[in-house]
Protein backbone atom coordinates (compact mmCIF):
# COMPACT_ATOMS: atom_id res chain seq x y z
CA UNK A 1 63.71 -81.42 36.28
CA UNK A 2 59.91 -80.86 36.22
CA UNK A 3 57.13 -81.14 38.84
CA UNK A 4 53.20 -80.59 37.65
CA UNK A 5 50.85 -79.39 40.12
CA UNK A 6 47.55 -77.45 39.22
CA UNK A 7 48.18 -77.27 36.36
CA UNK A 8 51.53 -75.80 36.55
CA UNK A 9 54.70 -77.33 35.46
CA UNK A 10 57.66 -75.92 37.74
CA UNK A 11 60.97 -76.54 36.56
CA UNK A 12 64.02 -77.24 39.23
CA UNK A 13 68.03 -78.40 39.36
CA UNK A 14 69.10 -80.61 42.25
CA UNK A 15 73.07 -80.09 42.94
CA UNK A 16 75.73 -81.87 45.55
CA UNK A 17 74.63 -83.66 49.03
CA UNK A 18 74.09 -83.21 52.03
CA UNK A 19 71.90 -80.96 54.34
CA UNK A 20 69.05 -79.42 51.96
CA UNK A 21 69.34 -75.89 50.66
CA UNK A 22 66.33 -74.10 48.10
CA UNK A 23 67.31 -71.26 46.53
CA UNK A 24 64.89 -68.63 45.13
CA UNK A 25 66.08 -65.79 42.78
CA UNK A 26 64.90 -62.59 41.96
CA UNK A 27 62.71 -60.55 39.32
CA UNK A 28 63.98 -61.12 36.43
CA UNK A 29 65.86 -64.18 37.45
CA UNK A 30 66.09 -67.72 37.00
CA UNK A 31 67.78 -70.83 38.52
CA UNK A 32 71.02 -69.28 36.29
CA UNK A 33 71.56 -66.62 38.60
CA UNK A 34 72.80 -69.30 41.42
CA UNK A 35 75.08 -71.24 38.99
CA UNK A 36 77.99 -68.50 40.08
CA UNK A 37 77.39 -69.88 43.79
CA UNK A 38 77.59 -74.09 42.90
CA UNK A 39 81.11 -74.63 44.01
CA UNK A 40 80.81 -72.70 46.72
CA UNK A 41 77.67 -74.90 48.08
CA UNK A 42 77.12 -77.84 46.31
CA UNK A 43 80.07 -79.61 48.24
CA UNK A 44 78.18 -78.92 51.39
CA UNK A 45 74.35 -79.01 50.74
CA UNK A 46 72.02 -80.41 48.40
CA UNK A 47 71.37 -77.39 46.93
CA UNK A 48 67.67 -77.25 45.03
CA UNK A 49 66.78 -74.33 42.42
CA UNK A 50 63.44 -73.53 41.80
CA UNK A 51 62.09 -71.02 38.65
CA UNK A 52 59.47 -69.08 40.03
CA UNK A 53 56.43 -68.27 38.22
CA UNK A 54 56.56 -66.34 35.73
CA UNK A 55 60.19 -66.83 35.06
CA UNK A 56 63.00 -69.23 33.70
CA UNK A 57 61.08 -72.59 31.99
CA UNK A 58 58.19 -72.74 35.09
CA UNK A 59 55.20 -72.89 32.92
CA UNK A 60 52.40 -71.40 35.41
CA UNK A 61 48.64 -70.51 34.69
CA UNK A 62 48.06 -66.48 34.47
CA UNK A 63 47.51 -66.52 38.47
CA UNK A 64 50.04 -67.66 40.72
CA UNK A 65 49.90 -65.85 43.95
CA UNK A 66 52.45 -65.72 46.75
CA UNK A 67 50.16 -67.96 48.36
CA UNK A 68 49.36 -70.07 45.55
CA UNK A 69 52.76 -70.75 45.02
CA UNK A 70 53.91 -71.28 48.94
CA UNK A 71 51.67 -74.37 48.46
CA UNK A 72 53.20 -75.34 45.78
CA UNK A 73 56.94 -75.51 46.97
CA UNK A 74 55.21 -77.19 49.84
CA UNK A 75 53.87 -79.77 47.47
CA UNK A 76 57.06 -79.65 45.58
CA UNK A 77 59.22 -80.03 49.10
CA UNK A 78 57.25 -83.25 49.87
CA UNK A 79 57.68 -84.70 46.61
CA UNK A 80 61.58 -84.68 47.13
CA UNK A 81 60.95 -86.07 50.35
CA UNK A 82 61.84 -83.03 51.83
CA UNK A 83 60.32 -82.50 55.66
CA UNK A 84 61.96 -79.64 56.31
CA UNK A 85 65.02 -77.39 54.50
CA UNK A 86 67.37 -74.49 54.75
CA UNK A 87 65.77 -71.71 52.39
CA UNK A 88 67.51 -69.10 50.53
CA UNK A 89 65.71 -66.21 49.03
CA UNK A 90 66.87 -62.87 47.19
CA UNK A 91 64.88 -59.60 46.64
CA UNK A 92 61.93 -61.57 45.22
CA UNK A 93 62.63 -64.87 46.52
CA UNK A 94 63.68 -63.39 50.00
CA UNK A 95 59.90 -61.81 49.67
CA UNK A 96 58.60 -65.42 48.87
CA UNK A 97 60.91 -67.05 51.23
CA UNK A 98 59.34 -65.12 54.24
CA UNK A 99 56.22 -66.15 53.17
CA UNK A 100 56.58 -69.82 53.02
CA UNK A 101 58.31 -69.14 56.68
CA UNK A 102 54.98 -67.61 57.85
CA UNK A 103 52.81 -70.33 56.36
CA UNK A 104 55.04 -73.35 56.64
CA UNK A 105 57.34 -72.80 59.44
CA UNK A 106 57.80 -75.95 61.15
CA UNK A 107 59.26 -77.13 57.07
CA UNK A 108 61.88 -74.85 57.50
CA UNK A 109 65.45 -75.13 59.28
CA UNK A 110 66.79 -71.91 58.95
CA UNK A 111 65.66 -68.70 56.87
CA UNK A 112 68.51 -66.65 54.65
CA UNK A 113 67.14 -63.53 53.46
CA UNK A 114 69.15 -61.28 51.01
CA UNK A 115 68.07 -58.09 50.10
CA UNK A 116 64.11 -59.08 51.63
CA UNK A 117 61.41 -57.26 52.82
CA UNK A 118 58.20 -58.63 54.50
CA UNK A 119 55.86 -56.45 52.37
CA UNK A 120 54.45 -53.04 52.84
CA UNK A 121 53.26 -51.85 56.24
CA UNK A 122 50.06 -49.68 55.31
CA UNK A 123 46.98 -50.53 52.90
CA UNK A 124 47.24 -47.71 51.54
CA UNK A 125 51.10 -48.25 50.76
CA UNK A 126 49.90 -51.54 49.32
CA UNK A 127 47.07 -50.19 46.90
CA UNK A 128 49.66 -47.58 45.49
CA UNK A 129 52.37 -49.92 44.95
CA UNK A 130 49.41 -52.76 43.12
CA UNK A 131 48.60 -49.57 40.63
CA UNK A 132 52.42 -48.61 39.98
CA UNK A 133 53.21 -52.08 39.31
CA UNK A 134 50.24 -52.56 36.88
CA UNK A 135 51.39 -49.80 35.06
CA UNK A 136 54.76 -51.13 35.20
CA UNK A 137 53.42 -54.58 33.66
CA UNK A 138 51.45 -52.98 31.25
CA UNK A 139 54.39 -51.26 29.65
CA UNK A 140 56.48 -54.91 29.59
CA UNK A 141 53.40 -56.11 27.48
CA UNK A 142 53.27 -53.14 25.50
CA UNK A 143 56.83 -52.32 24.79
CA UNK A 144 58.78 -55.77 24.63
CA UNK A 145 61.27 -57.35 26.69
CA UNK A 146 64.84 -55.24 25.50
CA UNK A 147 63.21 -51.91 26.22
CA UNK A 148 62.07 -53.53 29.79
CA UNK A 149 64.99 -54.57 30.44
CA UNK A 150 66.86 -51.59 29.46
CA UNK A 151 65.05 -49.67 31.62
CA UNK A 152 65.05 -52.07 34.51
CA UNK A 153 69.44 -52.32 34.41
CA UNK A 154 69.07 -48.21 34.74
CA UNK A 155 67.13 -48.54 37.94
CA UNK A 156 69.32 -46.94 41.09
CA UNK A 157 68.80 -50.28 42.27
CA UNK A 158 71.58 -51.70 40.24
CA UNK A 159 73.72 -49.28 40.11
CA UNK A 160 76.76 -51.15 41.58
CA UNK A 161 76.46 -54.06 38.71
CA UNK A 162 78.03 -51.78 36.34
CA UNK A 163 81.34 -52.00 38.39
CA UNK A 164 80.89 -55.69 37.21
CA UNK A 165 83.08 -57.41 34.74
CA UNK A 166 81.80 -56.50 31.15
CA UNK A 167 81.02 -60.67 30.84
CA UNK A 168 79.32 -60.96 33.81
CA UNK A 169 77.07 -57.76 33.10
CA UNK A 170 76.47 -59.75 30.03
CA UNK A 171 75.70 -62.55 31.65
CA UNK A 172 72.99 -60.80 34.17
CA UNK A 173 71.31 -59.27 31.26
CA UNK A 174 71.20 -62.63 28.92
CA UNK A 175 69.26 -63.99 31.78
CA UNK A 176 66.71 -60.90 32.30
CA UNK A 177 66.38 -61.19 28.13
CA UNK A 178 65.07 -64.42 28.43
CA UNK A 179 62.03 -63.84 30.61
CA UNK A 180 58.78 -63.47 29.05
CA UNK A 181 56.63 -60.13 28.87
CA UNK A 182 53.36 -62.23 30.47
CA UNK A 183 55.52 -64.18 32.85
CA UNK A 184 57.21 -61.22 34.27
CA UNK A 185 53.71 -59.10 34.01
CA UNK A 186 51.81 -62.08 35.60
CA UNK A 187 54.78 -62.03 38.27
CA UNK A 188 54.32 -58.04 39.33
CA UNK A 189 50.40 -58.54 39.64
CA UNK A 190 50.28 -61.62 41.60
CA UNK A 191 53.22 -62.16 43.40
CA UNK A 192 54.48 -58.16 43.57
CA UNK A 193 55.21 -56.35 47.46
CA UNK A 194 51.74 -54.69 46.76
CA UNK A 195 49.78 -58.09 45.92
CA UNK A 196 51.67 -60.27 48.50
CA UNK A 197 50.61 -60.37 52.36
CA UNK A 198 52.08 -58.34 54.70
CA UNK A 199 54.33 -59.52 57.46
CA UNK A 200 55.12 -56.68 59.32
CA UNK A 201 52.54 -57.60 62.26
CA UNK A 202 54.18 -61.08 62.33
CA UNK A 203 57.67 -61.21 62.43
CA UNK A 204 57.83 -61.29 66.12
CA UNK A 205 56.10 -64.86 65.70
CA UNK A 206 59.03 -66.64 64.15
CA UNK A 207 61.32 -68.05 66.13
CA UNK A 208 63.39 -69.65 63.30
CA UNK A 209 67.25 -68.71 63.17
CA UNK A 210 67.50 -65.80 60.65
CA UNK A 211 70.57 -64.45 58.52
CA UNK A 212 69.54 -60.68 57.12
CA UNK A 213 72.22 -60.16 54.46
CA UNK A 214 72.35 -56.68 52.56
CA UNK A 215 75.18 -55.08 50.77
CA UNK A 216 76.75 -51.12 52.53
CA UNK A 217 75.43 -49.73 49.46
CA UNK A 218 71.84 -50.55 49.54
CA UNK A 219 70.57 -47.87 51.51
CA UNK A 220 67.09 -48.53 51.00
CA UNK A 221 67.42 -52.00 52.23
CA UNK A 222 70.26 -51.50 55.01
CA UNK A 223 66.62 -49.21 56.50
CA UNK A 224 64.55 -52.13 56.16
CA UNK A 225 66.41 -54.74 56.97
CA UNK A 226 67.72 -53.23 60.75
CA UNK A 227 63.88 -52.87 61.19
CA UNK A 228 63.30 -56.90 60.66
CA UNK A 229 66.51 -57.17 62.77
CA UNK A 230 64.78 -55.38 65.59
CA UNK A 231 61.45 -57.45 65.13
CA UNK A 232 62.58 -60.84 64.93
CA UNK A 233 63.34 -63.26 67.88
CA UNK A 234 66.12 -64.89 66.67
CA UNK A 235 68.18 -62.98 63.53
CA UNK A 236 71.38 -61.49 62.77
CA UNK A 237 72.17 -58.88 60.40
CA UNK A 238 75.18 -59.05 58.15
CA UNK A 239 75.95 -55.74 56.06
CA UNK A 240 78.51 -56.61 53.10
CA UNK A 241 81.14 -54.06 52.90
CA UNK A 242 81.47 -52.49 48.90
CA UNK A 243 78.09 -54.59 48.05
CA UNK A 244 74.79 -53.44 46.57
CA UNK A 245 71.72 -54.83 46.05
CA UNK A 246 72.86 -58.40 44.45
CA UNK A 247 75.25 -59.27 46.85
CA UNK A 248 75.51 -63.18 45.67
CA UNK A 249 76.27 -61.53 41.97
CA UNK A 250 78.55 -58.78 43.10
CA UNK A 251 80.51 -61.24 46.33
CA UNK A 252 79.79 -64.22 45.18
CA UNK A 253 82.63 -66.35 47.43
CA UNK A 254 82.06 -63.90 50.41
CA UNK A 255 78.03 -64.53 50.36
CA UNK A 256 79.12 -68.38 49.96
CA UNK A 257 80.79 -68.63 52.87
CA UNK A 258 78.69 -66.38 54.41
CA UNK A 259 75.48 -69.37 53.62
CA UNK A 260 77.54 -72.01 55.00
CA UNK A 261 79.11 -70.42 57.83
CA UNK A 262 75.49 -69.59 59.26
CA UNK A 263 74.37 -72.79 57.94
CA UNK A 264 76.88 -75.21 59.97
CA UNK A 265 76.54 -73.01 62.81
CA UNK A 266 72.97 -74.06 63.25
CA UNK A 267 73.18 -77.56 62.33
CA UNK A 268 73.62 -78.88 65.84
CA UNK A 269 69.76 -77.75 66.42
CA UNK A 270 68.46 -80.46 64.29
């Protein structure tokens, strides 16, 4: 499905009933990275997948900020007659999911953040990362998607995907090799952990009900994510044993039952 706004053209799947559920994926990503996770959700939720910019078949003008694009799932949200939902973001998403938390909070039931951060902490931490990540997007525009994204799969990051079945690793990477060099360029300048605000000073602010996933094997994020933990009114933390950074690719029934679980548990709030 398609929704114009701005002229930007975001492109969505609506799954199963019930309680609403928006998912957003990862660099690199697409809805496709969710489809693993359907029969574990869609007989529970009415689960909504959104391309961000930049990625998938959105079709987005050069400049799409975290912002920019907060008020467009906003928009979006409305349009499905969506007051409020249950939002799901990885990496990425979990970055952008924050953020339409901090702007929009009262349009959101619970937060699920896999493998998030709220940003950097420092300016100066931000202006460094805004360089490396030009220089990063530069060399996608320069050099082509396969050598990108043969790079990218070697990051330390991912190390625990090549434990993967050999079709599933071939599935991850079919998905990264259809992204665009400008839409994932345009994504690291405008929407990157350098460009996007910083939430550090405000997590003590929401009050939603938080799940903090991250997988035993993501040490960078295990750091991170007990530091939210300690900010945050109302979160939990879950570590997933034997799980790195993709924890929905890597688990996917364990992180599915994990989403409803949390999920149900707060439905008697609303």
């Amino acid at each position: 499905m398609k929704f114009s706004i701005n002229n930007k053209t975001y492109s969505y799947e609506v799954y199963g009933s019930g309680p609403p559920l928006v998912l957003l994926h990862g660099f690199t990503g697409s809805t496709l990275t969710w489809h693993p996770l359907l029969n574990y959700l869609k007989g529970s939720f009415r689960l909504i997948l959104i391309d961000l910019p930049g990625h998938g078949k959105t079709d987005t003008d050069s400049i799409c900020t975290m912002e920019k694009f907060c008020g467009d799932l906003k928009e979006l949200l409305l349009h499905l007659e969506l007051g409020s939902v249950h939002l799901l973001g990885y990496s990425m998403g979990g970055r952008t999911a924050l953020s339409f938390a901090m702007m929009y909070p009262k349009m959101v039931r619970t937060l699920i953040l896999e493998s998030a951060s709220p940003g950097l902490k420092t300016k100066n931490a931000r202006v460094e990362r805004i360089k490396q990540d030009d220089i990063l997007a530069n060399r996608i525009i320069n050099e082509g998607i396969t050598q990108f994204v043969d790079y990218w799969e070697s990051l330390p990051l991912f190390e625990t995907q090549k434990r993967l079945p050999q079709e599933i690793q071939q599935m991850i990477r079919k998905e990264r090799m259809m992204q665009s060099p400008e839409g994932l360029a345009n994504s690291l300048r405008f929407m990157g952990t350098g460009s996007q605000p910083s939430w550090w000073h405000k997590l003590n602010e929401l009050k939603l009900s938080i799940l903090l996933l991250v997988g035993q094997m993501d040490k960078k994020f295990i750091f991170i994510n007990n530091e939210m933990d300690n900010l945050f009114p109302n979160s939990e933390l879950k570590i997933i044993s034997e799980a790195g950074h993709a924890i929905h690719v890597e688990e996917p029934e364990i992180f599915g039952k994990m989403i409803e679980g949390f999920i149900v548990k707060q439905q008697s709030n609303f």
